[in-house]
PDB file of N, CA and C in Angstrom:
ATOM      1  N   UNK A   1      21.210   9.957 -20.993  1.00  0.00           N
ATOM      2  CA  UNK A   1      22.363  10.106 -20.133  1.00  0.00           C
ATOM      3  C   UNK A   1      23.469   9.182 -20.654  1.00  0.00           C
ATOM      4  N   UNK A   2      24.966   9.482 -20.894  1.00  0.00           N
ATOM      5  CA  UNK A   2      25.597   8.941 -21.600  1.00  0.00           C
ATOM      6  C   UNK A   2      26.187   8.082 -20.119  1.00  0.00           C
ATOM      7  N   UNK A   3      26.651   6.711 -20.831  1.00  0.00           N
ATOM      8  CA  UNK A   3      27.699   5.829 -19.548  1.00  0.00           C
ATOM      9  C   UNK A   3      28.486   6.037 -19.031  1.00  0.00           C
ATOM     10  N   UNK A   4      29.391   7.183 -19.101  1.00  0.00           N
ATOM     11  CA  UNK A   4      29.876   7.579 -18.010  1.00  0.00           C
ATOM     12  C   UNK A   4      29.499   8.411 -16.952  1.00  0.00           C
ATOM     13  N   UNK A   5      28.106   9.523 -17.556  1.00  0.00           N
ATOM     14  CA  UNK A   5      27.696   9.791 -16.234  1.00  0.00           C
ATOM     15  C   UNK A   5      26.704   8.754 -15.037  1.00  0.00           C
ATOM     16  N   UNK A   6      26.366   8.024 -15.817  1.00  0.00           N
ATOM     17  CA  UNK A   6      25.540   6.800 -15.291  1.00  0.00           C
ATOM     18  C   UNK A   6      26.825   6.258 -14.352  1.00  0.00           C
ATOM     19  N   UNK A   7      27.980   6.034 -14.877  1.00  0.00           N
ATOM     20  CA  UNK A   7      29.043   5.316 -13.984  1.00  0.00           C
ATOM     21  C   UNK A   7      29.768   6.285 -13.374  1.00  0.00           C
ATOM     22  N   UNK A   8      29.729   7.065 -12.908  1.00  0.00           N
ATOM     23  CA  UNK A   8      30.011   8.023 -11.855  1.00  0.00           C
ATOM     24  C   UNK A   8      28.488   8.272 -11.074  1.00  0.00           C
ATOM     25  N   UNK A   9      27.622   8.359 -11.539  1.00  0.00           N
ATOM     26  CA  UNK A   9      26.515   8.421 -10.597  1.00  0.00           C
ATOM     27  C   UNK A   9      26.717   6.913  -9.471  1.00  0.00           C
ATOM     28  N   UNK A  10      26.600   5.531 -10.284  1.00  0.00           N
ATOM     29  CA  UNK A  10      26.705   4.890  -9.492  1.00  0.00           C
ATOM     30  C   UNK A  10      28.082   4.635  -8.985  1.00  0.00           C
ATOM     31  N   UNK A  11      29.253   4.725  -9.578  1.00  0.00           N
ATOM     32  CA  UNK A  11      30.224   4.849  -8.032  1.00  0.00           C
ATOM     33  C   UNK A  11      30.065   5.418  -7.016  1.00  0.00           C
ATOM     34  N   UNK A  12      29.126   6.783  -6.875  1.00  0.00           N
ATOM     35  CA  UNK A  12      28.876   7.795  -5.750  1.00  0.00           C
ATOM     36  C   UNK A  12      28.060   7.345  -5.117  1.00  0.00           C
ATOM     37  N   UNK A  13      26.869   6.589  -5.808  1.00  0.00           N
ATOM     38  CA  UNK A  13      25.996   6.225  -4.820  1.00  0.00           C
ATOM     39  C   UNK A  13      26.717   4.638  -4.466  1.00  0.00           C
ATOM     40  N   UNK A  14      27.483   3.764  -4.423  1.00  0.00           N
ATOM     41  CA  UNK A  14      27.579   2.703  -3.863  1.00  0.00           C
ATOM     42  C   UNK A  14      28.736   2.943  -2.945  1.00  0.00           C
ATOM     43  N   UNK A  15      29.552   4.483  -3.493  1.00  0.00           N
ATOM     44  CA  UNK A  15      30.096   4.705  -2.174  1.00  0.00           C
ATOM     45  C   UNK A  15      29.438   5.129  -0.878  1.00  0.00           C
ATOM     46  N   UNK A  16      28.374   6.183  -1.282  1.00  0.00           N
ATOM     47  CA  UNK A  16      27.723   6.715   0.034  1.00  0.00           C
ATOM     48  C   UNK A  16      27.004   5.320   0.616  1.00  0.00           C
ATOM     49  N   UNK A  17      26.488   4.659   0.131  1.00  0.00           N
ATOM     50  CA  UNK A  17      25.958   3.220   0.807  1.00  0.00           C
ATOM     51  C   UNK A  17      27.104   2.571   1.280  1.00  0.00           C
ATOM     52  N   UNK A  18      28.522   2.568   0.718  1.00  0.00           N
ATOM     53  CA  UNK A  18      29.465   1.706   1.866  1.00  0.00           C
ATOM     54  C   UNK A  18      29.598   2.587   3.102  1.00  0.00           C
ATOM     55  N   UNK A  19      29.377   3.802   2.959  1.00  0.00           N
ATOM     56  CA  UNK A  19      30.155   4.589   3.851  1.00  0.00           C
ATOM     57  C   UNK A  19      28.981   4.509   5.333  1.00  0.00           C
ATOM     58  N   UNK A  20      27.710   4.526   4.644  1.00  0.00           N
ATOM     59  CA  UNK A  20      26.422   4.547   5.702  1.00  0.00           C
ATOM     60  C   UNK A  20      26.409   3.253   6.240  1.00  0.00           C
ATOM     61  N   UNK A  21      27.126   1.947   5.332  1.00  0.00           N
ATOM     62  CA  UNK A  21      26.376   0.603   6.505  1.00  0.00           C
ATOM     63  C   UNK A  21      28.169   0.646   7.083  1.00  0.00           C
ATOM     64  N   UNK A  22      29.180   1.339   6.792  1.00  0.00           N
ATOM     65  CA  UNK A  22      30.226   1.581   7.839  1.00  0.00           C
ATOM     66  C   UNK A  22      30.029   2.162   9.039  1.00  0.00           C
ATOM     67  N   UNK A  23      29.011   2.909   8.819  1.00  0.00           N
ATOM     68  CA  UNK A  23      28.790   3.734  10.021  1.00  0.00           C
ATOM     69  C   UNK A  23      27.628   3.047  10.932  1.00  0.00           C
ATOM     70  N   UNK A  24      26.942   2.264  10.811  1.00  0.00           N
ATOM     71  CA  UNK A  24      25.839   1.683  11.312  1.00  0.00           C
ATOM     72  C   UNK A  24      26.783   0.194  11.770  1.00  0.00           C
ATOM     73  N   UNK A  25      27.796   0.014  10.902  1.00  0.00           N
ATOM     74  CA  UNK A  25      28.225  -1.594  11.804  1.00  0.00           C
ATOM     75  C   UNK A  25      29.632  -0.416  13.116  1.00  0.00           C
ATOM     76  N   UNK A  26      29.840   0.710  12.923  1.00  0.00           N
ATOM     77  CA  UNK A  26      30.650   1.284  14.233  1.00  0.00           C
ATOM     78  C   UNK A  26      29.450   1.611  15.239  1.00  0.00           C
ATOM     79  N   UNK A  27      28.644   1.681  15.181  1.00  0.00           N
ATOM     80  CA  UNK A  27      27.911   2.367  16.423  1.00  0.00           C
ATOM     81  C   UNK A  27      27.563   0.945  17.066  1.00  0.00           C
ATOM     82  N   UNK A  28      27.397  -0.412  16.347  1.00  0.00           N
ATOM     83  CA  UNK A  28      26.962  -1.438  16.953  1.00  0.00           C
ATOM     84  C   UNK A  28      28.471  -2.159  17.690  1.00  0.00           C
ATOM     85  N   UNK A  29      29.915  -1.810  17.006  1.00  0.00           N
ATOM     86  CA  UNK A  29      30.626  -2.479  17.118  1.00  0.00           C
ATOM     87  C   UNK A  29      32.000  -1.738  18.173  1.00  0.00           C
ATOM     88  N   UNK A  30      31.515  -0.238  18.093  1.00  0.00           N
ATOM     89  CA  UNK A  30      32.405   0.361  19.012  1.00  0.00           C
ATOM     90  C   UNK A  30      32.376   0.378  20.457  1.00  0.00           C
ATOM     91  N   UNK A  31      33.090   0.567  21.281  1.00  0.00           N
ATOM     92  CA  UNK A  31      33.131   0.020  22.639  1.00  0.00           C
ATOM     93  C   UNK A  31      32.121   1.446  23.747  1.00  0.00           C
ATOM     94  N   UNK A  32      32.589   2.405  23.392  1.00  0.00           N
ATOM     95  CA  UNK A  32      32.307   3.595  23.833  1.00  0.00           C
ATOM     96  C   UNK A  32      31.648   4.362  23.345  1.00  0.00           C
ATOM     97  N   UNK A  33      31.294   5.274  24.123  1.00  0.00           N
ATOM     98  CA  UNK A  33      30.111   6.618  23.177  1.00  0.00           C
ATOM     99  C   UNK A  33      30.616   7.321  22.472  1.00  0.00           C
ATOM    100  N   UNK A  34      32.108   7.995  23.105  1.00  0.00           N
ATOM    101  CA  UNK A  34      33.294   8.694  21.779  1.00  0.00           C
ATOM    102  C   UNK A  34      33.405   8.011  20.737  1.00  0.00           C
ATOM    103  N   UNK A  35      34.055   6.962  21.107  1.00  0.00           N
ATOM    104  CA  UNK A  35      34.168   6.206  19.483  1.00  0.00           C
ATOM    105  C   UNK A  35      33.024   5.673  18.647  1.00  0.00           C
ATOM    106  N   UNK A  36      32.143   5.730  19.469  1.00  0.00           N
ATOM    107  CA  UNK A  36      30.523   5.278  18.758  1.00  0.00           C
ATOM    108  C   UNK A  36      29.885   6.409  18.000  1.00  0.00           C
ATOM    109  N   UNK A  37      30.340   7.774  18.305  1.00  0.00           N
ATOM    110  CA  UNK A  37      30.238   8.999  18.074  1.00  0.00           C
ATOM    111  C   UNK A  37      30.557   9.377  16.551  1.00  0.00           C
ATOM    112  N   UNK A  38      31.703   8.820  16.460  1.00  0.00           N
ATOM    113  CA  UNK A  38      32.965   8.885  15.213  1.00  0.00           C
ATOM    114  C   UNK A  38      32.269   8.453  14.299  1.00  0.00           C
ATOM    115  N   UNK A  39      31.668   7.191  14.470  1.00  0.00           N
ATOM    116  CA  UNK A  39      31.055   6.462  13.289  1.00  0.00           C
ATOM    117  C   UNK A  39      30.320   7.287  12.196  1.00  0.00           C
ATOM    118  N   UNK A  40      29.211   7.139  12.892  1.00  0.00           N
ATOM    119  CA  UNK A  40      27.783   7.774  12.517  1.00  0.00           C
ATOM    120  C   UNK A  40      28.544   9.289  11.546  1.00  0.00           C
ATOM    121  N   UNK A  41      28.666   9.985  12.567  1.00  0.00           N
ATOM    122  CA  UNK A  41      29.362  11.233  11.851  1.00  0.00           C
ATOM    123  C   UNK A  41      30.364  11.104  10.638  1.00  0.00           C
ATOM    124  N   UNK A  42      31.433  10.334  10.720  1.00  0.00           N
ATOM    125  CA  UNK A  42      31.993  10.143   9.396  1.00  0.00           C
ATOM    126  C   UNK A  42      30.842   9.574   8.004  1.00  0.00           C
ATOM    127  N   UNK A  43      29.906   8.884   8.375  1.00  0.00           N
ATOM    128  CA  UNK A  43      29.156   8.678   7.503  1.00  0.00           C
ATOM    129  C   UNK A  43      27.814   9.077   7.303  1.00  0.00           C
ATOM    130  N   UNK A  44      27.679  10.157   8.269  1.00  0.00           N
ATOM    131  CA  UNK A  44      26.904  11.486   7.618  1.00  0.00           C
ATOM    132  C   UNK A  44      27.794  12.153   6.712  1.00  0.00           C
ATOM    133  N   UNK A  45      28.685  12.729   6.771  1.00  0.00           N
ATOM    134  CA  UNK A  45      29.422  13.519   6.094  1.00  0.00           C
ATOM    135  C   UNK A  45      30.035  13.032   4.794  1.00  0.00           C
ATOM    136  N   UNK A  46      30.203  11.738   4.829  1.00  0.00           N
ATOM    137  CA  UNK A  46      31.021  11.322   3.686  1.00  0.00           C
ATOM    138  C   UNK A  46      30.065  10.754   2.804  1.00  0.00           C
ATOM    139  N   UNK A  47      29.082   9.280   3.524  1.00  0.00           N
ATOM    140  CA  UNK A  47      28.274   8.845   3.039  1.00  0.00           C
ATOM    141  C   UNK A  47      26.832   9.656   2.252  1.00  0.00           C
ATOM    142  N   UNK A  48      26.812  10.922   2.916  1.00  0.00           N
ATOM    143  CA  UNK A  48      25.299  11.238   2.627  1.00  0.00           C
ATOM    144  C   UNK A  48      26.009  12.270   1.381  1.00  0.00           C
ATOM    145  N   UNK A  49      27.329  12.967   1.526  1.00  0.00           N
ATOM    146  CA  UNK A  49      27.670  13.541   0.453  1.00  0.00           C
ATOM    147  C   UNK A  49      27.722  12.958  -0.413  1.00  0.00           C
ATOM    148  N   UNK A  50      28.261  11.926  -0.993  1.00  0.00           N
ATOM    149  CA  UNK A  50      28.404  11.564  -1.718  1.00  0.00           C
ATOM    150  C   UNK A  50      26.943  11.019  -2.847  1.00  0.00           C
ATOM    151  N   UNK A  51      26.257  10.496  -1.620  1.00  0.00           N
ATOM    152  CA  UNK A  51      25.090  10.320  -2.090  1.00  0.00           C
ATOM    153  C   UNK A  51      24.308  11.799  -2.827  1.00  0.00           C
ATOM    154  N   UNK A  52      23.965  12.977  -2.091  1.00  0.00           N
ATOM    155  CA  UNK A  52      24.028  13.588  -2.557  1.00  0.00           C
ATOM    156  C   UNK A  52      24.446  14.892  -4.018  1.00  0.00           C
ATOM    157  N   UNK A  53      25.817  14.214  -3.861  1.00  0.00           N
ATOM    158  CA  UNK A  53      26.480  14.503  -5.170  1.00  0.00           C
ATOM    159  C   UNK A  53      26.364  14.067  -6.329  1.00  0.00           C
ATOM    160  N   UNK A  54      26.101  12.328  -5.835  1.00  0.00           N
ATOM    161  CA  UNK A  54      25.346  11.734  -7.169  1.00  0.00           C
ATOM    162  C   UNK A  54      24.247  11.759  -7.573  1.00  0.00           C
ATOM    163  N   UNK A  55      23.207  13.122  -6.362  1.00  0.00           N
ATOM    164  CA  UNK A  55      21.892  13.171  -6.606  1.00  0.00           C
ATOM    165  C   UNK A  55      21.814  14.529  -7.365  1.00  0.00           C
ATOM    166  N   UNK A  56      23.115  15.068  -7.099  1.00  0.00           N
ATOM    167  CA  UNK A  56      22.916  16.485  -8.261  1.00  0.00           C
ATOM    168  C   UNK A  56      23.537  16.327  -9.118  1.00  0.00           C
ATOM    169  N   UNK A  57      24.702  15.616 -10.064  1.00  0.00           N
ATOM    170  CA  UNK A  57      24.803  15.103 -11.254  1.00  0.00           C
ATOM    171  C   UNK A  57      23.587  14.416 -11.965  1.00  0.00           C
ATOM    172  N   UNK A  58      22.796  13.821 -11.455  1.00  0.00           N
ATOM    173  CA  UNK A  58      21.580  13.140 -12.041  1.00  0.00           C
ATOM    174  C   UNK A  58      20.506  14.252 -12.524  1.00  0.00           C
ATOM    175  N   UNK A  59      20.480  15.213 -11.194  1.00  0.00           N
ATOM    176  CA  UNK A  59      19.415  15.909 -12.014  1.00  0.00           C
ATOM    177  C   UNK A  59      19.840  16.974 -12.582  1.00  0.00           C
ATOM    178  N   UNK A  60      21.511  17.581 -12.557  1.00  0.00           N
ATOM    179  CA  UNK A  60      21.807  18.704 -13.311  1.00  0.00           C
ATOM    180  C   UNK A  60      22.126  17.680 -14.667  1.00  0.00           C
ATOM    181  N   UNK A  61      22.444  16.846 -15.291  1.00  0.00           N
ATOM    182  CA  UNK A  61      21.969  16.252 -16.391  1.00  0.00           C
ATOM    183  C   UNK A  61      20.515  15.716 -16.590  1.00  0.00           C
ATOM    184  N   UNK A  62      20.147  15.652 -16.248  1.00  0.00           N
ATOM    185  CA  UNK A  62      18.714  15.119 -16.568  1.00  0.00           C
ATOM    186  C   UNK A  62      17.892  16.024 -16.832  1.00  0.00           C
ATOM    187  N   UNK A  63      17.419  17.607 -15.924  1.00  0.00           N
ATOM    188  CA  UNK A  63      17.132  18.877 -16.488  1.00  0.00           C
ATOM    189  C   UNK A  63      18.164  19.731 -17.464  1.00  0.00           C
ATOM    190  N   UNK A  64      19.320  19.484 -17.281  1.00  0.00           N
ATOM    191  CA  UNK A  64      20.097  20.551 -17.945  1.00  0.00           C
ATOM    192  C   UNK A  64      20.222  21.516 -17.204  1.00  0.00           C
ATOM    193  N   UNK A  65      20.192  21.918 -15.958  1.00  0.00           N
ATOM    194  CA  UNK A  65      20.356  22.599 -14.628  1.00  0.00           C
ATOM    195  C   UNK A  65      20.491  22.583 -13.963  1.00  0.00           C
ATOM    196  N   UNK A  66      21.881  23.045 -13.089  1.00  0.00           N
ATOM    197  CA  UNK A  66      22.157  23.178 -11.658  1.00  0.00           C
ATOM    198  C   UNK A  66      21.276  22.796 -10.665  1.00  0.00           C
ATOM    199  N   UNK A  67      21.133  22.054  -9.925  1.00  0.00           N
ATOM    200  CA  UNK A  67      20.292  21.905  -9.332  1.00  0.00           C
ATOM    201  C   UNK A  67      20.334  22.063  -7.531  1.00  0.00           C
ATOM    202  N   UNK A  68      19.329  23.054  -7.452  1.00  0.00           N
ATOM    203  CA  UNK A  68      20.000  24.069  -6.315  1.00  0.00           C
ATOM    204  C   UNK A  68      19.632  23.340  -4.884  1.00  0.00           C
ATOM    205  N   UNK A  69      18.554  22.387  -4.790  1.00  0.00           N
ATOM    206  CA  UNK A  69      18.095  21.876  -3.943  1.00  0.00           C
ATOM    207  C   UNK A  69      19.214  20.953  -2.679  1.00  0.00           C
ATOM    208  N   UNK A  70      19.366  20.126  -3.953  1.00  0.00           N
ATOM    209  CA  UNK A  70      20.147  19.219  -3.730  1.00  0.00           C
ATOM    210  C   UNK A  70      21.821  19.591  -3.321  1.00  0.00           C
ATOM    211  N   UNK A  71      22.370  20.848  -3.334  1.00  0.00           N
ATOM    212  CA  UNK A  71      23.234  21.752  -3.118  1.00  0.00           C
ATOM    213  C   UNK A  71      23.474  21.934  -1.779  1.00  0.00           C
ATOM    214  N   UNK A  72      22.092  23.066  -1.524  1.00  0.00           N
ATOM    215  CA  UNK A  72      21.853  23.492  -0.413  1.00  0.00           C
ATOM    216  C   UNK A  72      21.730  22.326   0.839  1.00  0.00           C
ATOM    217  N   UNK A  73      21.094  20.852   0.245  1.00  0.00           N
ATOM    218  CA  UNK A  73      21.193  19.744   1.407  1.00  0.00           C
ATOM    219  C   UNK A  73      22.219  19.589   1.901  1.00  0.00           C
ATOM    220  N   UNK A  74      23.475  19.136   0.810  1.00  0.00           N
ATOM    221  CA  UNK A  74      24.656  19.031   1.097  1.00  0.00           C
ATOM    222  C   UNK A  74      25.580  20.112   1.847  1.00  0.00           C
ATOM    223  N   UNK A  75      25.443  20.622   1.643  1.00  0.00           N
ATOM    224  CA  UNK A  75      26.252  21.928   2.520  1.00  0.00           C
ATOM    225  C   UNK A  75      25.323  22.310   4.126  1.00  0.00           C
ATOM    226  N   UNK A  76      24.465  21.676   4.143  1.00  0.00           N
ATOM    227  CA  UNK A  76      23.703  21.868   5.238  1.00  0.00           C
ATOM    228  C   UNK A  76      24.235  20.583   6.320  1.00  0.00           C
ATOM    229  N   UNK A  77      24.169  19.161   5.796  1.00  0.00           N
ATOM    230  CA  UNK A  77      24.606  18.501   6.187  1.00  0.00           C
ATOM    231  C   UNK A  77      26.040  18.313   6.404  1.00  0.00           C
ATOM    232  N   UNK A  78      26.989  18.768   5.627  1.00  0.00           N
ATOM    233  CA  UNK A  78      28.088  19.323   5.726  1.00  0.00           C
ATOM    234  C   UNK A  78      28.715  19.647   6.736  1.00  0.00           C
ATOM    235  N   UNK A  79      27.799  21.022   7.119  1.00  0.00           N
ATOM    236  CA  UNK A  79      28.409  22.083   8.225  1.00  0.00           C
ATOM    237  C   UNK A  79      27.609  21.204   9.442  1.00  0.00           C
ATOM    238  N   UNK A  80      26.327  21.009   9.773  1.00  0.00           N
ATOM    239  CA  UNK A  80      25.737  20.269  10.918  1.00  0.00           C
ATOM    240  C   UNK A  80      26.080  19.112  11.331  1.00  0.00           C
ATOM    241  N   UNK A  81      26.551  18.469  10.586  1.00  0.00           N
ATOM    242  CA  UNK A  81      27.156  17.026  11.076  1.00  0.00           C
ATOM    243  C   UNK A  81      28.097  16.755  12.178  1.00  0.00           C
ATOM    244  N   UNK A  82      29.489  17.801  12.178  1.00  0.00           N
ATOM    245  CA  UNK A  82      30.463  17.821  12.501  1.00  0.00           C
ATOM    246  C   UNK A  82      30.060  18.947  13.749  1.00  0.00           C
ATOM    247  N   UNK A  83      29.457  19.980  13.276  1.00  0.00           N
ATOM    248  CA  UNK A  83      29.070  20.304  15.072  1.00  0.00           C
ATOM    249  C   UNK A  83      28.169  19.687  16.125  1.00  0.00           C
ATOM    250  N   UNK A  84      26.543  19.434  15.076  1.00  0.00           N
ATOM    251  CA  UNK A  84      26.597  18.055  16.418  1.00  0.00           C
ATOM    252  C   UNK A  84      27.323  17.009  17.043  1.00  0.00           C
ATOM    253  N   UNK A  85      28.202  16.618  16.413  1.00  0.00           N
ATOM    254  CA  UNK A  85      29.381  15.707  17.066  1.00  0.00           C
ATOM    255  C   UNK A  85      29.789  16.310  17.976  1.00  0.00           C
ATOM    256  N   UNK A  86      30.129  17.287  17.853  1.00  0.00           N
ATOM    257  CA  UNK A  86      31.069  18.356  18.589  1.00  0.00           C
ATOM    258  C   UNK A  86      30.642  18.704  20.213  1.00  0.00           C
ATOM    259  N   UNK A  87      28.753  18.694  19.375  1.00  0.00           N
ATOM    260  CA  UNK A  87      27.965  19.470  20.903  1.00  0.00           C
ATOM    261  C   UNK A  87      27.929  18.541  21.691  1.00  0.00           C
ATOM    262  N   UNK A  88      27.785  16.983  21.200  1.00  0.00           N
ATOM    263  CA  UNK A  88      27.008  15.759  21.871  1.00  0.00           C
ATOM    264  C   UNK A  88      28.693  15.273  22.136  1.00  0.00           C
ATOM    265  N   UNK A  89      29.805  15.374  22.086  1.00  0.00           N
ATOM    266  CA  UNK A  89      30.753  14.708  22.733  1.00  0.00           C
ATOM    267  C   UNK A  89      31.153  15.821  24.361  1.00  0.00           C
ATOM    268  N   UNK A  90      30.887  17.305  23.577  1.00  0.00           N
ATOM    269  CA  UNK A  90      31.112  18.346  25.132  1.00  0.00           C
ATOM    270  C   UNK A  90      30.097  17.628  26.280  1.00  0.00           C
ATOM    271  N   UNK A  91      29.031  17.623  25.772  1.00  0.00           N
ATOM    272  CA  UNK A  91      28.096  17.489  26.894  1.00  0.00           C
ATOM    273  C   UNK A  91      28.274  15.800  27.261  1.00  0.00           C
ATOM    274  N   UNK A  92      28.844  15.113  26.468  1.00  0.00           N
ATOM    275  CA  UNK A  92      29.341  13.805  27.152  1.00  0.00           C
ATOM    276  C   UNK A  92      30.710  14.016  28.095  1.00  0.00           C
ATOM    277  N   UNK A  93      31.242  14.466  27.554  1.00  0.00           N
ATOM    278  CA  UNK A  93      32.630  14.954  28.370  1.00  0.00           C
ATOM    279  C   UNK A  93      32.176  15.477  30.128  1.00  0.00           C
ATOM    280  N   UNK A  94      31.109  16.751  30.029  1.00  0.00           N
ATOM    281  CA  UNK A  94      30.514  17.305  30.858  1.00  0.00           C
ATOM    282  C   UNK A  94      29.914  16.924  32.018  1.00  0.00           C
ATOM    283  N   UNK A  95      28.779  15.303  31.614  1.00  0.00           N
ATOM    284  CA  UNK A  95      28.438  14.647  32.246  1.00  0.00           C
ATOM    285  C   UNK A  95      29.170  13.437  32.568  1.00  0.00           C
ATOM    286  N   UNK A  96      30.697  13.608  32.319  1.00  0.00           N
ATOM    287  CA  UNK A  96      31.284  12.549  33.024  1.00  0.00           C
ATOM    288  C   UNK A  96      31.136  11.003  32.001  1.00  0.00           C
ATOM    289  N   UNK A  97      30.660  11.446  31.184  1.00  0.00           N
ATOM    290  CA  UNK A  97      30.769   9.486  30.554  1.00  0.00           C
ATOM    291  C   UNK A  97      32.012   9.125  30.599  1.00  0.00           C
ATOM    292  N   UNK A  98      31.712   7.433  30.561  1.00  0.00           N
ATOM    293  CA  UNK A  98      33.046   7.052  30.715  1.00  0.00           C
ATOM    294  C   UNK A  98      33.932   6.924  29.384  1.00  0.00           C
ATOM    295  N   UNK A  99      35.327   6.975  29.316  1.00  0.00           N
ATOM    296  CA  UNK A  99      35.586   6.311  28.144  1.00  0.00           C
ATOM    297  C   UNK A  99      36.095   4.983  28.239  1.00  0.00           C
ATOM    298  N   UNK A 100      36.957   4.203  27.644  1.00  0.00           N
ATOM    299  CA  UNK A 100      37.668   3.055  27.612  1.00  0.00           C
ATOM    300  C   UNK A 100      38.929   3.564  28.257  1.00  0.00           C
ATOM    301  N   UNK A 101      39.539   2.377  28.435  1.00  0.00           N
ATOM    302  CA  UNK A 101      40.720   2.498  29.264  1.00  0.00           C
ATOM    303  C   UNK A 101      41.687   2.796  28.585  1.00  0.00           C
ATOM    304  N   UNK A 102      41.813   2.354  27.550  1.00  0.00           N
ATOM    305  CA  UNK A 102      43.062   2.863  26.822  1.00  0.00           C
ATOM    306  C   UNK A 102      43.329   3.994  26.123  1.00  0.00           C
ATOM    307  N   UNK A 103      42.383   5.092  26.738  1.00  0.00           N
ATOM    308  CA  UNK A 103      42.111   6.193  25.869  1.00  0.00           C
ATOM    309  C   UNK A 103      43.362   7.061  25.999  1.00  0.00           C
ATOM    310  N   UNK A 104      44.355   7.542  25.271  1.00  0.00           N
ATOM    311  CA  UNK A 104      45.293   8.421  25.721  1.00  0.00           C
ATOM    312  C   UNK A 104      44.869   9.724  26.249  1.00  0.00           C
ATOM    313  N   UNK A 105      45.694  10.626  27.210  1.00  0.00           N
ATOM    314  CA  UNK A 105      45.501  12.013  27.278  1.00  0.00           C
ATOM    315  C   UNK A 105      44.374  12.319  28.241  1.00  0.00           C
ATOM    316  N   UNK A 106      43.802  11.107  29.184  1.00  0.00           N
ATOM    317  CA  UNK A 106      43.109  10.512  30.369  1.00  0.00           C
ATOM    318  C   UNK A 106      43.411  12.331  31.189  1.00  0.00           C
ATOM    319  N   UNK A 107      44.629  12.622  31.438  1.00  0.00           N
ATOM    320  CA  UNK A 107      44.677  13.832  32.217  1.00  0.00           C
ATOM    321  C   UNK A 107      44.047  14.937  31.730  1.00  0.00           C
ATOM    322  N   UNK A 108      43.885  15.402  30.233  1.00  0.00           N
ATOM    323  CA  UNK A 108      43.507  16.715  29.687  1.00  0.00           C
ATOM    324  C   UNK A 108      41.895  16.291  29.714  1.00  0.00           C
ATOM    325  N   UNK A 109      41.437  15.470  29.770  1.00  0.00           N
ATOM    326  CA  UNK A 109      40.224  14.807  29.560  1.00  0.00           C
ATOM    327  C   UNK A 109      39.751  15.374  31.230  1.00  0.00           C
ATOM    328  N   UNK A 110      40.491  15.237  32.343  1.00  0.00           N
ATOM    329  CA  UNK A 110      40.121  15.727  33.869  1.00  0.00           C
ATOM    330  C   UNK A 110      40.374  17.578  33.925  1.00  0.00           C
ATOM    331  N   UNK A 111      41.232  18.008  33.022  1.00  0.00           N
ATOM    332  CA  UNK A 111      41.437  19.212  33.539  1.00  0.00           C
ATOM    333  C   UNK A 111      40.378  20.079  32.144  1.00  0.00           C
ATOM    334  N   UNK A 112      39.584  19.101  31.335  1.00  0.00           N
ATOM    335  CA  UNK A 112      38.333  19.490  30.554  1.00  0.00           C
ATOM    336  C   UNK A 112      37.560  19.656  31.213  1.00  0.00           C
ATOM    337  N   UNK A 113      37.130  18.666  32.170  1.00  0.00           N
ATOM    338  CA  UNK A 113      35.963  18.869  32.838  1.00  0.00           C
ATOM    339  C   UNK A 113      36.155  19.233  33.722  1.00  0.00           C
ATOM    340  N   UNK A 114      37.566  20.140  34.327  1.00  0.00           N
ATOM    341  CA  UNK A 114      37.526  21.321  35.314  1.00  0.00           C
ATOM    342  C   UNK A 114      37.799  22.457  34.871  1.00  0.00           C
ATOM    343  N   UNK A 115      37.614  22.596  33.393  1.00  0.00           N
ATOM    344  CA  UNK A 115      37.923  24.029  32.730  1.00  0.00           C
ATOM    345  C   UNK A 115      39.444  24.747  33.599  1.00  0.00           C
ATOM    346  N   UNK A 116      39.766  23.727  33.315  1.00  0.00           N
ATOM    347  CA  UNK A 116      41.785  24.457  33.494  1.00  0.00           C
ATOM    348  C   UNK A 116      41.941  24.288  32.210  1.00  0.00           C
ATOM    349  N   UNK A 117      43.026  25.200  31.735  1.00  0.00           N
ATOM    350  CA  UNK A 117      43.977  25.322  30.823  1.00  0.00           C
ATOM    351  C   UNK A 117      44.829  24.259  30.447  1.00  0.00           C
ATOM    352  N   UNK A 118      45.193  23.682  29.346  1.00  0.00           N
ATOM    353  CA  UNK A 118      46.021  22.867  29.069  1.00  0.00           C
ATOM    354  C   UNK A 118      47.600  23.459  29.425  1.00  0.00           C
ATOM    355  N   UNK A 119      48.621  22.550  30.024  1.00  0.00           N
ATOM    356  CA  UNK A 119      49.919  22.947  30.179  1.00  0.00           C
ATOM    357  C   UNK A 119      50.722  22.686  28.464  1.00  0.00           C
TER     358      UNK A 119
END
């Protein structure tokens, strides 16, 4: 494997590792479940891609082939990441959690959880 793919493998992987202990110091450090929400999810998506990406450069050089496995993870995690966020903030919304006080838009947040229409 020549040094520059070695040094793009590891920029990708020491990014997906900043991006995962970013997301593990927001869930400890955010105030709320929305914003505690944010974390994690940005660094599924960013962190694990990346990781990922540097896991299929490694082995599409290392076999000499596309490597389909490692593809299919990423695009799986991809698309699932961002709708579980999605499902687990409705059903927080739903059951009333609280947010912080300074949350803007406090009113569309009441006429969410009475299924009115936004003006």
């Amino acid at each position: 494997m020549s040094f520059t793919v070695e040094l793009i493998i590891c920029a990708l992987v020491l990014l997906g590792g900043l991006f995962a202990l970013l997301g593990s110091i927001g869930v400890l450090k955010m105030s709320d479940f929305y914003t505690r929400l944010h974390a994690p999810t940005l660094a599924a998506t960013v962190g694990m891609g990346s990781l990922l990406i540097a896991s299929i450069i490694a082995f599409t050089v290392r076999e000499q082939r596309l490597s389909a496995h490692e593809l299919l993870i990423t695009l799986f995690v991809m698309i699932t990441a961002p709708v579980t966020a999605h499902m687990l903030a409705k059903v927080a919304l739903h059951q009333r959690q609280q947010s912080i006080a300074n949350t803007r838009n406090k009113a569309l947040t009441e006429k969410i959880r009475k299924r009115l229409p936004p003006e």
